[in-house]
Protein backbone atom coordinates (compact mmCIF):
# COMPACT_ATOMS: atom_id res chain seq x y z
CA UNK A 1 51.78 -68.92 -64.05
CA UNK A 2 53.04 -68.09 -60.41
CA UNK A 3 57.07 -66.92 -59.99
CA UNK A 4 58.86 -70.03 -58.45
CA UNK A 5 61.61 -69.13 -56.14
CA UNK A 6 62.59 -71.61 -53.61
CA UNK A 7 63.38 -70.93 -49.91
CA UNK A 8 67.55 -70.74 -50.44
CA UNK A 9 67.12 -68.50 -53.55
CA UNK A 10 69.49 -66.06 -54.26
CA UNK A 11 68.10 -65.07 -57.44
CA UNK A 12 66.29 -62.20 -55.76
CA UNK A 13 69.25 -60.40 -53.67
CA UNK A 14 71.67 -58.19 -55.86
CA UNK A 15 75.39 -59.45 -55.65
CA UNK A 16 77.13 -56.84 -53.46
CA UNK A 17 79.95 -56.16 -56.16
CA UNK A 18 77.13 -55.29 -58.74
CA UNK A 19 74.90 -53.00 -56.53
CA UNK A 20 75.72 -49.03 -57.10
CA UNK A 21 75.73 -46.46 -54.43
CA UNK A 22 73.99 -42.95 -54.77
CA UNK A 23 77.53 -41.66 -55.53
CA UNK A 24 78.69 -43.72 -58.46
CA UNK A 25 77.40 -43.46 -61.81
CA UNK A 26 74.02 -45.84 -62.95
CA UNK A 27 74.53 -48.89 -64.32
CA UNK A 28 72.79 -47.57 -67.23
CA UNK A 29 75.00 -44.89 -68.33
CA UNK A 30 76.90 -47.22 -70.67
CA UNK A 31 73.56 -47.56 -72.51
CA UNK A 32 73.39 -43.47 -72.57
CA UNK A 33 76.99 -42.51 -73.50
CA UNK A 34 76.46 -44.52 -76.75
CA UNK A 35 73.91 -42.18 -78.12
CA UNK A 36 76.63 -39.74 -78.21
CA UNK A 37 78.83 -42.21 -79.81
CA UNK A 38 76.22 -42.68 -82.38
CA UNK A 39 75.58 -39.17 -82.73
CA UNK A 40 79.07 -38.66 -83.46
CA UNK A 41 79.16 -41.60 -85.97
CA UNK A 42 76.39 -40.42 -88.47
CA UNK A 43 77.50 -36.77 -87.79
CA UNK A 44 80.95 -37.68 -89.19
CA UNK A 45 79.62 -40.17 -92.07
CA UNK A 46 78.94 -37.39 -94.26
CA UNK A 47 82.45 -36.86 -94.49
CA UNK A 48 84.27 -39.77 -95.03
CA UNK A 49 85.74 -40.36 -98.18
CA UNK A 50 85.61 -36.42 -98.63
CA UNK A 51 89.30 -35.97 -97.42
CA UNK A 52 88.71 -33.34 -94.96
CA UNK A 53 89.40 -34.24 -91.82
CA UNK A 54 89.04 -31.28 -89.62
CA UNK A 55 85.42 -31.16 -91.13
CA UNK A 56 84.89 -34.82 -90.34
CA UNK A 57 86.33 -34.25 -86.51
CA UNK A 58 84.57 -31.10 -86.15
CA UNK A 59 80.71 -32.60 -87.00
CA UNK A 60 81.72 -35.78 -84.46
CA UNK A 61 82.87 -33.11 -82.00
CA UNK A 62 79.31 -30.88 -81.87
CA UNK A 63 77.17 -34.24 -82.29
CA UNK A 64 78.90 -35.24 -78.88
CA UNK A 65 78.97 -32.62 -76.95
CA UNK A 66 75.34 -31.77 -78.05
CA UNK A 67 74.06 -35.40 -77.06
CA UNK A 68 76.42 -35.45 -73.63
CA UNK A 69 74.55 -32.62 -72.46
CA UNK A 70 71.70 -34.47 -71.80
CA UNK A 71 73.44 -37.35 -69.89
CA UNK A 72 72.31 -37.48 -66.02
CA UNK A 73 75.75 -37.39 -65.46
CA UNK A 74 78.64 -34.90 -63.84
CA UNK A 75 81.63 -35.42 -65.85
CA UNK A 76 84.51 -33.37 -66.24
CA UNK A 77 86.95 -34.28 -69.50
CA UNK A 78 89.95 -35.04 -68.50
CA UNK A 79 91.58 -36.76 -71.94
CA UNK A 80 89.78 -34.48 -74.17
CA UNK A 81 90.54 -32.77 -77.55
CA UNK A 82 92.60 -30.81 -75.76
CA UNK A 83 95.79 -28.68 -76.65
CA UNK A 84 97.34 -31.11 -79.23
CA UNK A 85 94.01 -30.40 -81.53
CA UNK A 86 93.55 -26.88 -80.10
CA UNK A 87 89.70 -27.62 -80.41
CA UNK A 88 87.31 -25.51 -78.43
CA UNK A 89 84.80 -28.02 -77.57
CA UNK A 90 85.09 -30.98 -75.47
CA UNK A 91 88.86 -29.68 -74.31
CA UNK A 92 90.42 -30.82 -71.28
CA UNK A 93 88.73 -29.40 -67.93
CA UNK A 94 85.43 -28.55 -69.59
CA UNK A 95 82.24 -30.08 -67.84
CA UNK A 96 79.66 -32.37 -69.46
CA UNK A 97 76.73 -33.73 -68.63
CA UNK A 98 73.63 -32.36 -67.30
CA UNK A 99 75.41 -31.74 -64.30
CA UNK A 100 73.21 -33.78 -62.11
CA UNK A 101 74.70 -37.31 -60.84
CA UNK A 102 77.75 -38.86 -60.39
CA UNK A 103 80.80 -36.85 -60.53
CA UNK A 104 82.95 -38.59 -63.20
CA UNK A 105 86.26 -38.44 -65.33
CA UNK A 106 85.54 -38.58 -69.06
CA UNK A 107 87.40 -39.34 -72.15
CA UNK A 108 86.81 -38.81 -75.33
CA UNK A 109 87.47 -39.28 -78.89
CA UNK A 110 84.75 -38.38 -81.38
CA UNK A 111 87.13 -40.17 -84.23
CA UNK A 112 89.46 -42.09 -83.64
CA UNK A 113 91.01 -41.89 -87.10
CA UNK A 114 90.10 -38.49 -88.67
CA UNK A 115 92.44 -39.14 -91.26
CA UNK A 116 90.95 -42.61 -92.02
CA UNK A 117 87.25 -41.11 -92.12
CA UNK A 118 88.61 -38.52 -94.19
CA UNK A 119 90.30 -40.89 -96.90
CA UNK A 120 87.30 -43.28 -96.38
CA UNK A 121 89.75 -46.02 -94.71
CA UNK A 122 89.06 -48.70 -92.31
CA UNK A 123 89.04 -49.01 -88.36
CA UNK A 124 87.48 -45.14 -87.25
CA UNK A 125 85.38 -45.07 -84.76
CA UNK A 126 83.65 -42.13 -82.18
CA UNK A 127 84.54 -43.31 -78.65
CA UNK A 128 84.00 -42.40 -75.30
CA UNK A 129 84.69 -43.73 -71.39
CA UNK A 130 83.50 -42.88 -68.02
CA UNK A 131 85.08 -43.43 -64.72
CA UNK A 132 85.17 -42.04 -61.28
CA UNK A 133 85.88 -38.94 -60.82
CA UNK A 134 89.79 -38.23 -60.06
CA UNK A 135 90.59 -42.13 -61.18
CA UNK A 136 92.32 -41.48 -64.88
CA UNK A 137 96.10 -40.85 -65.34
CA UNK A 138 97.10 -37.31 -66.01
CA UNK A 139 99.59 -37.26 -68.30
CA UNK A 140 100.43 -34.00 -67.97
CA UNK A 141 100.74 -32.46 -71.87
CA UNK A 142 102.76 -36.18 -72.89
CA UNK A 143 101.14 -37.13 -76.36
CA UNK A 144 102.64 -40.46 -77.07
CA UNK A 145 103.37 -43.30 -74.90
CA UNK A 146 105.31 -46.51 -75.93
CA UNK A 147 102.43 -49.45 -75.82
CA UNK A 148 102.31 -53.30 -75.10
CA UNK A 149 98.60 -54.76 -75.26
CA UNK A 150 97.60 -58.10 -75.43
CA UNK A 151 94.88 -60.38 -74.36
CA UNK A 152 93.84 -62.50 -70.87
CA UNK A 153 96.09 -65.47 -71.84
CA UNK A 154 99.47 -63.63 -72.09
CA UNK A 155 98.16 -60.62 -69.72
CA UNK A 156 100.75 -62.09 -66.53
CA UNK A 157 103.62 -62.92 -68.21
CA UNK A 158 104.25 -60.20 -70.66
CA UNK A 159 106.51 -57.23 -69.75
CA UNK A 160 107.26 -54.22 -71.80
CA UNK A 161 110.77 -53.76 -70.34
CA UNK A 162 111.51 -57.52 -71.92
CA UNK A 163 113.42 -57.44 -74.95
CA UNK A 164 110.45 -57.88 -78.23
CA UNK A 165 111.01 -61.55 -78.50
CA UNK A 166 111.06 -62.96 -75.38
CA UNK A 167 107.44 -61.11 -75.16
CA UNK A 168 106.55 -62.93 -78.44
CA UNK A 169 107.69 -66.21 -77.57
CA UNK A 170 105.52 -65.76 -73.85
CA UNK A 171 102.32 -64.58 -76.20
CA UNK A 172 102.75 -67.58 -78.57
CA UNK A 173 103.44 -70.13 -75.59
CA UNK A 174 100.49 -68.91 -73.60
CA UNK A 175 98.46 -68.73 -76.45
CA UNK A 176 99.49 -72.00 -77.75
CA UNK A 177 99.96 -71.12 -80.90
CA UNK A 178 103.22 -71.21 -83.29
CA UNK A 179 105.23 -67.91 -83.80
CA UNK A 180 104.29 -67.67 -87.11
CA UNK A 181 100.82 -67.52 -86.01
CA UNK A 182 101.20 -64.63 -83.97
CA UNK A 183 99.88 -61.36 -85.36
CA UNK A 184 101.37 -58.10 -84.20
CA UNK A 185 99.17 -54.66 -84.82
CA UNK A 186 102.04 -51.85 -85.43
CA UNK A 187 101.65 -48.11 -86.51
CA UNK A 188 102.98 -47.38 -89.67
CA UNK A 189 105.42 -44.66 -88.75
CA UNK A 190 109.17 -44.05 -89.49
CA UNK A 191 110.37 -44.62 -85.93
CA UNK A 192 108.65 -48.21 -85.44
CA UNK A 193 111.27 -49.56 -88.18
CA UNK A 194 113.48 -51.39 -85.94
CA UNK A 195 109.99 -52.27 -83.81
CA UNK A 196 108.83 -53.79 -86.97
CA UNK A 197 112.32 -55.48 -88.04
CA UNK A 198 112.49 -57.15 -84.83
CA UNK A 199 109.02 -58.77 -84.81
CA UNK A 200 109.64 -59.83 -88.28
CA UNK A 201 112.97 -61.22 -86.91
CA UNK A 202 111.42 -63.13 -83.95
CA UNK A 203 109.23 -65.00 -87.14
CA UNK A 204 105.84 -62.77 -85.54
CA UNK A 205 103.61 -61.25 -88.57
CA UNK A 206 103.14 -57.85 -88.38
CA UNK A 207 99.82 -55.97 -89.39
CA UNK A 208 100.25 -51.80 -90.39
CA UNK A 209 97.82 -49.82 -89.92
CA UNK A 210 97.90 -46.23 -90.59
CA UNK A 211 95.83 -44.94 -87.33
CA UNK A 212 93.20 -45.92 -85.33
CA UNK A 213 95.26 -47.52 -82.29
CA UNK A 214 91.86 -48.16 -79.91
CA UNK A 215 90.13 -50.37 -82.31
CA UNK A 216 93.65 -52.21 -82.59
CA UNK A 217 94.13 -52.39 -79.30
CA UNK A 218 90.96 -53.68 -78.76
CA UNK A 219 91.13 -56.34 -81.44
CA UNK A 220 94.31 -57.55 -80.01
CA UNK A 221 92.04 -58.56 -76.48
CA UNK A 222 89.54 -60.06 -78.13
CA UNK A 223 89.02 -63.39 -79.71
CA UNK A 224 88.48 -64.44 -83.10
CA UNK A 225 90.23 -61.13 -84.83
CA UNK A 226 93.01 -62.28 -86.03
CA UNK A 227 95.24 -60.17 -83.95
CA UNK A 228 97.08 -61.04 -81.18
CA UNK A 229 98.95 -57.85 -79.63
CA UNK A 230 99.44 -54.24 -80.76
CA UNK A 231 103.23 -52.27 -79.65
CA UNK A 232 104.79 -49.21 -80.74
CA UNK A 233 104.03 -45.94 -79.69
CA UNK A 234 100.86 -44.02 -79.91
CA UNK A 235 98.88 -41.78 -78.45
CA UNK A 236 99.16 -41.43 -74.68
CA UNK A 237 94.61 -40.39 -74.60
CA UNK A 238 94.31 -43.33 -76.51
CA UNK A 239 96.25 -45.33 -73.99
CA UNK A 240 93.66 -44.26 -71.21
CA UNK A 241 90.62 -44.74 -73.24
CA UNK A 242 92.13 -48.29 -74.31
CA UNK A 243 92.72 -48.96 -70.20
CA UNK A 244 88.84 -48.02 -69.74
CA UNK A 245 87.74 -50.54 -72.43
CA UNK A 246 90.03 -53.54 -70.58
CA UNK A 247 88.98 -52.97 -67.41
CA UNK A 248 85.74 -54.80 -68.84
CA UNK A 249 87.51 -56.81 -71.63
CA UNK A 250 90.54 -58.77 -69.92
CA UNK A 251 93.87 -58.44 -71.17
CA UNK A 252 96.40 -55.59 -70.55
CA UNK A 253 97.52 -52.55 -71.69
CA UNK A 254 101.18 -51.53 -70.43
CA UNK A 255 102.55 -48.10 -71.18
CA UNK A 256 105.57 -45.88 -70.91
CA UNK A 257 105.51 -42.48 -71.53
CA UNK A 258 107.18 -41.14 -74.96
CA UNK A 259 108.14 -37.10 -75.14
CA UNK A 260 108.52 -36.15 -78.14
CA UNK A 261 110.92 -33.15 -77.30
CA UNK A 262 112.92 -31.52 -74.12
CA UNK A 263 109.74 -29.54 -73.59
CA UNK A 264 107.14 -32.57 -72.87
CA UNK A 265 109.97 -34.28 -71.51
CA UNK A 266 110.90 -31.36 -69.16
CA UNK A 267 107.33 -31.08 -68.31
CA UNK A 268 106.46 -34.58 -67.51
CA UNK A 269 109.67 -34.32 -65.04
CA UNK A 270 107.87 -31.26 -63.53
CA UNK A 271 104.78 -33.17 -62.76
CA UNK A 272 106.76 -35.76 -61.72
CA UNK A 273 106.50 -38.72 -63.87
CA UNK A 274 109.03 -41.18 -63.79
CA UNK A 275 109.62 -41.36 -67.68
CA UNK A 276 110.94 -45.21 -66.99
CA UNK A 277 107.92 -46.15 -65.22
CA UNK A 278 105.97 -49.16 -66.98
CA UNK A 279 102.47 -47.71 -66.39
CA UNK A 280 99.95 -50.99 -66.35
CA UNK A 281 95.72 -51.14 -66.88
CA UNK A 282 95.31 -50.15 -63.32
CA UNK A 283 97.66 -47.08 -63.29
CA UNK A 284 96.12 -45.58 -66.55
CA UNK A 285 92.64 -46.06 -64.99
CA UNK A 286 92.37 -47.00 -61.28
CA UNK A 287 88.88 -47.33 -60.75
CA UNK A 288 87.07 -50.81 -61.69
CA UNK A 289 83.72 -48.52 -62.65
CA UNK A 290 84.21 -47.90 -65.84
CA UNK A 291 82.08 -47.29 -68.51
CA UNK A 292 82.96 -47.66 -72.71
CA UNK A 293 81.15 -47.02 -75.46
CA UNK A 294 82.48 -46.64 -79.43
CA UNK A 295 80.76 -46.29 -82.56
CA UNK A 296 82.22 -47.59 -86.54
CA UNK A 297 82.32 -44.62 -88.81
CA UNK A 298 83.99 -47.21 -91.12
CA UNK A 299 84.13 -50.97 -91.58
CA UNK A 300 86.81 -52.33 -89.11
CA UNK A 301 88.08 -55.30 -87.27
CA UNK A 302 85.93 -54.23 -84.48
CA UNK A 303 82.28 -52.62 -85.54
CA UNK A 304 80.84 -51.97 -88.94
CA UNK A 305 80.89 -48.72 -90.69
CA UNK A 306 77.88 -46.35 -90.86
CA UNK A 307 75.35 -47.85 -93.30
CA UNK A 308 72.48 -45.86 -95.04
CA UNK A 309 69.58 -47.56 -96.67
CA UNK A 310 66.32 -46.01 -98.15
CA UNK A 311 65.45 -43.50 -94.92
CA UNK A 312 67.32 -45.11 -92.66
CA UNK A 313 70.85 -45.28 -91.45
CA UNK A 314 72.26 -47.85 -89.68
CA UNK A 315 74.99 -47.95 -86.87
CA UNK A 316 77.18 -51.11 -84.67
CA UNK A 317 78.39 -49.91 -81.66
CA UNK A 318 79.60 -51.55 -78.46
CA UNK A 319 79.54 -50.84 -75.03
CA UNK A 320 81.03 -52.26 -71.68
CA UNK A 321 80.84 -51.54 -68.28
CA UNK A 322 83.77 -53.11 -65.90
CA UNK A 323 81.86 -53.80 -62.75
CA UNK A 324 80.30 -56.43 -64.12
CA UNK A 325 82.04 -57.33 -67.24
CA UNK A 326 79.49 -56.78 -69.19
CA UNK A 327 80.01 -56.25 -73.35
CA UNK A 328 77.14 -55.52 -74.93
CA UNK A 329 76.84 -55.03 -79.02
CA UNK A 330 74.38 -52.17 -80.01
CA UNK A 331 72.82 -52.48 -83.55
CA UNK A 332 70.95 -49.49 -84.10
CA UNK A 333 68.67 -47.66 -86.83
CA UNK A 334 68.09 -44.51 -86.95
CA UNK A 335 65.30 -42.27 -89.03
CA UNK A 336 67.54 -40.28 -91.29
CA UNK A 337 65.37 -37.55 -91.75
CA UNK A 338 65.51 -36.85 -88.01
CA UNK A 339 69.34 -36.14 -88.37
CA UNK A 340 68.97 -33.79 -90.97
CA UNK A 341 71.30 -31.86 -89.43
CA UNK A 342 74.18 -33.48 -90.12
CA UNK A 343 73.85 -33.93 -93.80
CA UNK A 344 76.28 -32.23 -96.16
């Protein structure tokens, strides 16, 4: 049977916004960065329930880097494991990739939750974004940043600098659902007490969690979850591998950065962030080429754990790429005795 295109087609011709210069990365790489997602995943799964975390995080971390290598790719980490972990792979400045390509940003988190791999606890996951090179915010040595996230409906109207219940009652409104429909993900830490009172107070639900802010912040985007917003403060890396994973998803992510001390704070002042800035999506990341891709290591709201069966093991993943809004879901299965190498 013969192709039928008719004389006004378009079908043939690219759309402009989706074609991709020499320069940028190929459309592809999403589709390539979650192998090392997956790599990290089932490198990790060994450990989980075993309660050692650094183990755990230090499998995920030499699965990565090992599978990054062979990326066609240029990358340079810029949110990395970095000083906070004092880890010396995948630390901030060091190149990955095959070093052939597009010159890119990278973040990465080979679990995001040691601690909940470790006690064999929902929601961790191996993650990992791309972007053009010189496009992610630098947070110079902040750790934590004060979050708002929330999905396309409320995206406009809500405002971190708004007291917690006015945002609530714009989320519910734009949502059209009742307060007491309106599910708020929250860190379970000592300082988000009056955080948590306040939601609470405004008649909002609130759903702890003990780590694992990306697959919360995620949830809260996405339909059918359950969730409808994560706040509090987390981690400011998170933050900028949550922006990545918006640019494709919809939603926002607003942020304000959160020293911990008069040393980050003096610091960030040095580099000269303005500490009452409301950073939004497009400050955290500010290209719209941006490439996520994360892995379960446990059952979550998000993916499904790593699963082994007879000789196989089985992995969910998901990956996105914002130029054209694509979100793809990855079920793969993998020969176990292929990754004997990560076995314990």
């Amino acid at each position: 049977m013969g192709t039928f295109v008719t004389e006004n087609s378009n079908f043939t011709h690219l759309s402009p916004r989706l074609s991709v210069s020499e320069a940028e990365p190929d459309r592809n790489l999403a589709l390539e960065l979650v192998r090392a997602t997956e790599a990290a995943a089932i490198a990790s799964s060994p450990w989980v329930g075993f309660g050692d975390k650094n183990a755990a995080d230090g499998a995920a971390v030499d699965a990565m880097r090992g599978l990054l290598s062979t990326v066609n790719f240029n990358g340079v980490v810029v949110i990395g494991e970095g000083e906070k972990d004092e880890a010396p792979m995948l630390f901030n400045g060091e190149k990955v990739g095959s070093g052939q390509g597009a010159e890119c940003d990278v973040a990465v988190d080979p679990i995001d939750g040691t601690r909940l791999t470790a006690l064999g606890l929902n929601n961790a996951l191996s993650v990992l974004a791309v972007a053009d090179r010189g496009t992610m915010f630098d947070p110079s040595a902040v750790f934590y940043m004060e979050k708002l996230v929330t999905g396309p409906e409320a995206a406009e109207l809500v405002d971190l600098r708004l007291p917690v219940k006015q945002n609530l009652h714009l989320m519910a409104k734009a949502k059209g659902k009742k307060m007491s429909q309106i599910t708020v993900t929250v860190l379970d830490r000592p300082r988000h007490e009056k955080l948590i009172s306040e939601i609470r107070e405004a008649g909002a639900r609130v759903k702890l969690i003990m780590d694992g802010d990306v697959a919360a912040a995620i949830a809260a985007t996405r339909e059918g979850t359950g969730v409808d917003a994560l706040m509090g403060v987390g981690g400011t890396p998170e933050g900028i591998v949550t922006a990545c994973a918006i640019k494709s998803l919809g939603g926002v992510i607003q942020g304000r950065l959160w020293p911990t001390d008069e040393a980050e704070r003096e610091a960030a002042l040095a580099a000269g962030h303005d500490l009452d800035r409301v950073l939004t999506t497009n400050d955290l990341v500010t290209s719209d080429n941006c490439y996520f891709a994360a892995t379960g290591i446990t059952d979550g709201d998000l993916l499904r754990g790593v699963r082994y069966k007879n000789n196989r093991i089985h992995t969910q993943s998901i990956v996105m790429r914002s130029k054209s809004g694509t979100i793809r879901f990855v079920e793969g299965e993998h020969q176990q005795d292929k990754w004997e190498a990560y076995t314990r």
